[in-house]
Protein backbone atom coordinates (compact mmCIF):
# COMPACT_ATOMS: atom_id res chain seq x y z
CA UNK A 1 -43.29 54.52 59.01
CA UNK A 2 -44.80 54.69 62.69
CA UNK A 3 -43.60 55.17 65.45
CA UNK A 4 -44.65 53.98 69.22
CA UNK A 5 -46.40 57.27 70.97
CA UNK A 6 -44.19 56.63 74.12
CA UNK A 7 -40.64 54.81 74.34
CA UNK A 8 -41.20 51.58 75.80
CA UNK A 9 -40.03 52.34 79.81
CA UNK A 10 -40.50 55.91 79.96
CA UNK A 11 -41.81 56.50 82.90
CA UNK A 12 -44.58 59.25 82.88
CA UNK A 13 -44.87 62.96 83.62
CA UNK A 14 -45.93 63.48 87.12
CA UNK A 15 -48.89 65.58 85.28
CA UNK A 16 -49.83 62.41 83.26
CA UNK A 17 -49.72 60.59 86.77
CA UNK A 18 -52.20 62.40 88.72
CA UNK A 19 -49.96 64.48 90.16
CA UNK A 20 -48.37 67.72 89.42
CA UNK A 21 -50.19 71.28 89.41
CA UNK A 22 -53.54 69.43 87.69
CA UNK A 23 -53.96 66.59 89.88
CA UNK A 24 -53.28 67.97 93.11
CA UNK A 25 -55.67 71.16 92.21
CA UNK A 26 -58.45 68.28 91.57
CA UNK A 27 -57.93 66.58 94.52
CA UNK A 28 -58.01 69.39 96.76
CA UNK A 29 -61.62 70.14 94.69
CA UNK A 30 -63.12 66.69 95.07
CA UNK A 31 -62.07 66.54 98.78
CA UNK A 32 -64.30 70.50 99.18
CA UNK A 33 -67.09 68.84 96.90
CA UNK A 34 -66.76 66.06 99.69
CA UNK A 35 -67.13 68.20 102.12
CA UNK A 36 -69.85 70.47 100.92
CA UNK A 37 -71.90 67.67 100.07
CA UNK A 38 -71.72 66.77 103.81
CA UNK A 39 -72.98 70.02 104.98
CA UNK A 40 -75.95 69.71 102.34
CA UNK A 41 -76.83 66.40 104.06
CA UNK A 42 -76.89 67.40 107.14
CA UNK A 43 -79.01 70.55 105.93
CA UNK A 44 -81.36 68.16 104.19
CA UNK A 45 -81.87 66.07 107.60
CA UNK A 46 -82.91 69.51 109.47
CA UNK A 47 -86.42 69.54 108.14
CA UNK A 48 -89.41 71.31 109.72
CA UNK A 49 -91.88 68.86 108.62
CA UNK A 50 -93.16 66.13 106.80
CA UNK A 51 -93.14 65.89 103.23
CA UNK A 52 -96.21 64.25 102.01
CA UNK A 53 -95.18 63.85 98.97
CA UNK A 54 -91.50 62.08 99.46
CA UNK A 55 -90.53 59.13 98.83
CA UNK A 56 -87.13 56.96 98.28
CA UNK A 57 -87.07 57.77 94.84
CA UNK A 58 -87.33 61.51 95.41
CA UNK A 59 -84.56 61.10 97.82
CA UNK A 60 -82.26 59.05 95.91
CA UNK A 61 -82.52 62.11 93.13
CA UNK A 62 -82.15 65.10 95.91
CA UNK A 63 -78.73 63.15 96.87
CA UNK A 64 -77.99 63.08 93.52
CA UNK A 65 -79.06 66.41 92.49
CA UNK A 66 -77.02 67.43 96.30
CA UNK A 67 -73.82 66.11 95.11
CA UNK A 68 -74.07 67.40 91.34
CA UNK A 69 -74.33 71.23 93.10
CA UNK A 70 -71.63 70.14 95.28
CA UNK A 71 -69.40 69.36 92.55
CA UNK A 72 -70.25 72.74 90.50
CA UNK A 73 -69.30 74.60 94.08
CA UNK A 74 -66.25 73.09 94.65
CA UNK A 75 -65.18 73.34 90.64
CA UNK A 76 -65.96 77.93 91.77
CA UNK A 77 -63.74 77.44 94.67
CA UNK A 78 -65.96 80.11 96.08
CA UNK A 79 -65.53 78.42 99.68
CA UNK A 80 -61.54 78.34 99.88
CA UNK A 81 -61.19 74.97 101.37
CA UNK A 82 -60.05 73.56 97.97
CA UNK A 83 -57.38 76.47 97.95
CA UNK A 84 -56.40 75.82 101.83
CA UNK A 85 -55.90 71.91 101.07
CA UNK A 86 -53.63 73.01 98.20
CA UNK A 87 -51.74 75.41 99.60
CA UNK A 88 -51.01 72.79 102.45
CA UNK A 89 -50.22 69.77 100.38
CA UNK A 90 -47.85 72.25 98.09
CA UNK A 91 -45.63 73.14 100.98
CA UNK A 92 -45.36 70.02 102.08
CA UNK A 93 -44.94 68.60 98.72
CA UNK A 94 -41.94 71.72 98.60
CA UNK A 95 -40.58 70.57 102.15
CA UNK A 96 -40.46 67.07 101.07
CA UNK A 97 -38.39 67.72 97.43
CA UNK A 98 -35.97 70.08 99.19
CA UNK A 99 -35.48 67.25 101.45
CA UNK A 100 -34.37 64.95 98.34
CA UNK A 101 -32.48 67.41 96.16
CA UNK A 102 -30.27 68.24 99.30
CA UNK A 103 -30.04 65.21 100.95
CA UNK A 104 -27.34 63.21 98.75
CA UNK A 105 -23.73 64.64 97.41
């Protein structure tokens, strides 16, 4: 009457993996949101002033806050270094299955 979702020893979609077109376009994105949450440190550490009214708490949620826009940036891939990451890891990703479709006869 039921049956098992999966075969027992399939072995799983490169999609269902991580990998594939899914996984490697949200790797490329957490690796900009990495990045642009980097540059909004360092922006953050370039103060004018004093704030009189900081504290660790208040910093804890800008770093928070920092990496939440960071993510929503990356996820626009407005900035293109998601796209260049992709673009690289795909041809090499192409280079490498060439290599193993061609290799043995």
């Amino acid at each position: 009457m039921t049956s098992p979702i999966s075969p027992i020893g399939a072995t799983p979609t490169p999609a269902a993996a991580g990998g594939g077109d899914g996984g490697l376009r949200k790797a490329a994105e957490a690796f900009e949101a990495v990045i642009l949450r980097q540059l909004m440190a360092s922006m953050r550490q370039a103060k004018l002033g004093d704030d009189i009214l900081g504290s660790s708490a208040t910093d804890n949620f800008r770093e928070m806050a920092d990496a939440r826009t960071a993510d929503s940036l990356a996820a626009m891939r407005q900035f293109g270094i998601a796209d260049m990451v992709e673009r690289q890891f795909r041809g090499q990703l192409a280079g490498h299955a060439g290599r193993i479709g061609g290799g043995v006869q």
